[in-house]
N, C-alpha and C. Protein backbone atom coordinates (compact mmCIF):
# COMPACT_ATOMS: atom_id res chain seq x y z
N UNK A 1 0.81 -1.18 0.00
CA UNK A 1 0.00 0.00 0.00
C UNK A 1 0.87 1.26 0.00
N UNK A 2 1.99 1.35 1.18
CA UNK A 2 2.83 2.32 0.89
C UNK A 2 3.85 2.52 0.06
N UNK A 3 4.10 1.50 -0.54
CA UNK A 3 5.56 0.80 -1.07
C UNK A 3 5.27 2.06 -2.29
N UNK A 4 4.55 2.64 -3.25
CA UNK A 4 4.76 3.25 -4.52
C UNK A 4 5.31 4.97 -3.75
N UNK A 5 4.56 4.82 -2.87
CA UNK A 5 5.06 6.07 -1.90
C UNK A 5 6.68 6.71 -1.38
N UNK A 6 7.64 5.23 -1.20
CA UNK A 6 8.34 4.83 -0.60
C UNK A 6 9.64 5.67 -1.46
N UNK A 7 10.66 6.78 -1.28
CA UNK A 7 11.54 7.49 -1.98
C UNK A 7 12.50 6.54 -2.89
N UNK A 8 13.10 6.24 -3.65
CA UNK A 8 14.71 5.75 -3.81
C UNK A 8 15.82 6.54 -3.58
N UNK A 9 16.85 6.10 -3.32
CA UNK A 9 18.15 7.00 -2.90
C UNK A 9 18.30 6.19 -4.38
N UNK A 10 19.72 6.64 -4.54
CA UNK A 10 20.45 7.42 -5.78
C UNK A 10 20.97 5.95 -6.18
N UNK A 11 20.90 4.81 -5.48
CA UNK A 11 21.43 3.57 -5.88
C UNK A 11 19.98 2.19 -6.17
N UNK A 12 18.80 2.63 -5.95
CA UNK A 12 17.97 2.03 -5.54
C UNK A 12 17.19 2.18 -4.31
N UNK A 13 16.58 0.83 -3.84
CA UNK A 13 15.97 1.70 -2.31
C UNK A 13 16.76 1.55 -1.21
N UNK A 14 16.61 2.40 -0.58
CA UNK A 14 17.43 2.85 0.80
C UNK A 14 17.01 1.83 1.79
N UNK A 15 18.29 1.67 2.02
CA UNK A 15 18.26 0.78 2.92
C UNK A 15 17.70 1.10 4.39
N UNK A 16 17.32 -0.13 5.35
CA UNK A 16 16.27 0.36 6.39
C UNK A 16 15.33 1.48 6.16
N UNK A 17 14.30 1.58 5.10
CA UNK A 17 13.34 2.21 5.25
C UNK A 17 12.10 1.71 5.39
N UNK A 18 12.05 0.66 5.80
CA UNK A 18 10.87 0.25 6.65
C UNK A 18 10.95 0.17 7.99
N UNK A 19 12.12 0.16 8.43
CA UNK A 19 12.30 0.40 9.71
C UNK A 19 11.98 2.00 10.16
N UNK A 20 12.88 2.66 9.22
CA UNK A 20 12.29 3.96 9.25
C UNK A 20 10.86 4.70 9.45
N UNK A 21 10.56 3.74 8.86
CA UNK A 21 9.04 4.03 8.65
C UNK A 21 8.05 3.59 9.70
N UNK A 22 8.40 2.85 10.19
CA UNK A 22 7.97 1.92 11.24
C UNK A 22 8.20 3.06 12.31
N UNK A 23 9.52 3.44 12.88
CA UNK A 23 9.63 4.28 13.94
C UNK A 23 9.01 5.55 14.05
N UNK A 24 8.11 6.41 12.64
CA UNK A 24 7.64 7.02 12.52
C UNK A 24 6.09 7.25 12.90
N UNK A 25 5.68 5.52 12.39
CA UNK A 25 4.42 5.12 12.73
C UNK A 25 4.27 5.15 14.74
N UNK A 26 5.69 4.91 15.16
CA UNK A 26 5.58 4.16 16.47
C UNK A 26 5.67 6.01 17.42
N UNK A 27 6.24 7.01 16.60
CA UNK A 27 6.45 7.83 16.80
C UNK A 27 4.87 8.99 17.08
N UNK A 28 4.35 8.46 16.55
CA UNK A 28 3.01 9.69 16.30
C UNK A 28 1.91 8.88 16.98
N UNK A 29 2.21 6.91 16.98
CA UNK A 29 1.05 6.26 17.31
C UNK A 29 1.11 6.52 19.08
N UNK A 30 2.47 6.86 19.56
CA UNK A 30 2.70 7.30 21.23
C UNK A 30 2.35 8.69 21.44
N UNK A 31 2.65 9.30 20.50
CA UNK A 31 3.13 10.79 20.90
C UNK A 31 4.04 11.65 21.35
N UNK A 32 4.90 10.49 21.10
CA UNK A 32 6.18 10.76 21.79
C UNK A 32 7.25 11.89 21.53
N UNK A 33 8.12 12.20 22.07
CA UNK A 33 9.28 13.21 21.25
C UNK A 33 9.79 12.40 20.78
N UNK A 34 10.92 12.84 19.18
CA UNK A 34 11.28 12.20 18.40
C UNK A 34 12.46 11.75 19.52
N UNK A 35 13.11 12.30 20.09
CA UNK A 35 13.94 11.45 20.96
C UNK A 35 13.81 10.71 21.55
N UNK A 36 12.64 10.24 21.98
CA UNK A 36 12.23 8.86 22.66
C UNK A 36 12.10 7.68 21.49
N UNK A 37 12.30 7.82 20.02
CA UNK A 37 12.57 7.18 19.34
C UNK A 37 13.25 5.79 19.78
N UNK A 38 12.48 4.43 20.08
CA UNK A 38 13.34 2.86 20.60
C UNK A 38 14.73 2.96 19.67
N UNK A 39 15.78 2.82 20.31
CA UNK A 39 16.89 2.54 19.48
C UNK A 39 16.79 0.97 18.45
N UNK A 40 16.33 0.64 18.47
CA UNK A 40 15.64 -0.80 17.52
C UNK A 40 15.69 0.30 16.53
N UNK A 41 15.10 1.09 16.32
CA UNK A 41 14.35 1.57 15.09
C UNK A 41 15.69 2.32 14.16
N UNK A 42 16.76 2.88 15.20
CA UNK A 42 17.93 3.50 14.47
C UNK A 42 17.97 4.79 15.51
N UNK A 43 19.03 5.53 15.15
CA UNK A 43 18.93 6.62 15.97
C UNK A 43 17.84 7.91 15.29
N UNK A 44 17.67 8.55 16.23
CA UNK A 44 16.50 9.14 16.16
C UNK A 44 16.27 10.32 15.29
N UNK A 45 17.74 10.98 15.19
CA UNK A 45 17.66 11.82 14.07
C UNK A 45 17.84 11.31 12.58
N UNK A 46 18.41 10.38 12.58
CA UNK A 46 18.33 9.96 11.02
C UNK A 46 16.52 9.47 10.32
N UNK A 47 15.85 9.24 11.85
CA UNK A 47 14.30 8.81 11.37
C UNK A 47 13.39 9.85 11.45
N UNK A 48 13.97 10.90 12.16
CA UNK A 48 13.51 12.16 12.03
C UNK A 48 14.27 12.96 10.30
N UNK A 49 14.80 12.87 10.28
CA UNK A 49 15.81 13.88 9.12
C UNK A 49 14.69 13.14 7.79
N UNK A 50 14.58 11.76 7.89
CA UNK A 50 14.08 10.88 6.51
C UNK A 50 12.34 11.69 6.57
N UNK A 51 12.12 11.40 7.60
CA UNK A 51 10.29 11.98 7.91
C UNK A 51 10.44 13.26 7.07
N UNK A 52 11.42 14.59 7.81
CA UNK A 52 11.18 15.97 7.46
C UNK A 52 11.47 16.18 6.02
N UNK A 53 12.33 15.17 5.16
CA UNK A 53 12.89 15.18 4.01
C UNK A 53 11.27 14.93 3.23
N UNK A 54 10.82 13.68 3.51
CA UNK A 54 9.57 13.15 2.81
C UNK A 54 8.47 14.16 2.71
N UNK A 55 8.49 14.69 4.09
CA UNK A 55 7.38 15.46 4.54
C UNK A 55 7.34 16.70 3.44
N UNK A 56 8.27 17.48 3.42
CA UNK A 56 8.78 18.28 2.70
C UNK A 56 8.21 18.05 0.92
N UNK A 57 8.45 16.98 0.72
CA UNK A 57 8.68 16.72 -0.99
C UNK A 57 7.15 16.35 -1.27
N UNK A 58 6.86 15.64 0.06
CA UNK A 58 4.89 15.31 -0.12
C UNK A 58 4.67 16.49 -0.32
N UNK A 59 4.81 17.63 0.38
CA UNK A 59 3.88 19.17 0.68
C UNK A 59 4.14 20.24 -0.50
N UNK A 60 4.80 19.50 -1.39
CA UNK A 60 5.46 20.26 -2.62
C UNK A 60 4.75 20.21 -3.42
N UNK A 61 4.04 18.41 -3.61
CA UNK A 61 3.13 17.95 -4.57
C UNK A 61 1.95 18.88 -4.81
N UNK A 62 1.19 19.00 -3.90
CA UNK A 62 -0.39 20.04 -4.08
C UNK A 62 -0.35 21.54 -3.83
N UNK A 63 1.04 21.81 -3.80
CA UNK A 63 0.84 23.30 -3.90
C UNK A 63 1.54 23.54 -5.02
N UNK A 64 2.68 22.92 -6.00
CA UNK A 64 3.22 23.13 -7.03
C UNK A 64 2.01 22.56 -7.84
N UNK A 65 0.99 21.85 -7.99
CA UNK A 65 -0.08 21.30 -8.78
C UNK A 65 -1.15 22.97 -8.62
N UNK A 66 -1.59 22.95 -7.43
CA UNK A 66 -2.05 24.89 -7.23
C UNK A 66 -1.94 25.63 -8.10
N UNK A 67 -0.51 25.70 -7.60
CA UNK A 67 -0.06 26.76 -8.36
C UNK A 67 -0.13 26.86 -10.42
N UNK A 68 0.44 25.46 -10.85
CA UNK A 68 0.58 24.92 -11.99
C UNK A 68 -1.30 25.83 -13.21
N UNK A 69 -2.19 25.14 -11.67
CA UNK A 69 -3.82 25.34 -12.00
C UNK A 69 -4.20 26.45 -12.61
N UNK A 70 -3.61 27.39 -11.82
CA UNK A 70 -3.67 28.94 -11.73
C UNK A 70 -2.97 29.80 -12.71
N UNK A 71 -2.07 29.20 -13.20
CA UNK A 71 -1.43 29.79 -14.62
C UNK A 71 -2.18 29.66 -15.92
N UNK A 72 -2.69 28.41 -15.33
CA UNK A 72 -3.59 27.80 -16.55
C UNK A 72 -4.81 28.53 -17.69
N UNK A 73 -5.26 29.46 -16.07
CA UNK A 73 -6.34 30.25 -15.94
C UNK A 73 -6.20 31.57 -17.14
């Protein structure tokens, strides 16, 4: 379901990003600070840094599409 979602790094897919992803899920499903991140999952800024990276490039999608609309006009 998420997998078409899922970024590639520059060689294929990145390695541990389901783990990544996982600590993200485990992250928002607690409420936790990203520093309480389980070390299982990796350290906490690299699963934070991958989130804000994604987050970022998702939030690009529907406002560069917006914007795209509006020229159109």
């Amino acid at each position: 379901m998420i997998e078409p979602h899922l970024p590639l790094g520059e060689r294929g897919p990145i390695p541990d990003l389901r783990r990544q992803f996982n600590a993200v899920m485990w992250r928002f499903r607690t409420g936790s600070p990203w520093r309480d991140v389980p070390a299982e999952y990796g350290p906490w800024s690299t699963v934070y840094d991958r989130f804000r990276r994604i987050a970022r490039r998702t939030a690009k999608g529907p406002i560069a599409a917006a914007a795209d609309s509006r020229r159109a006009i």
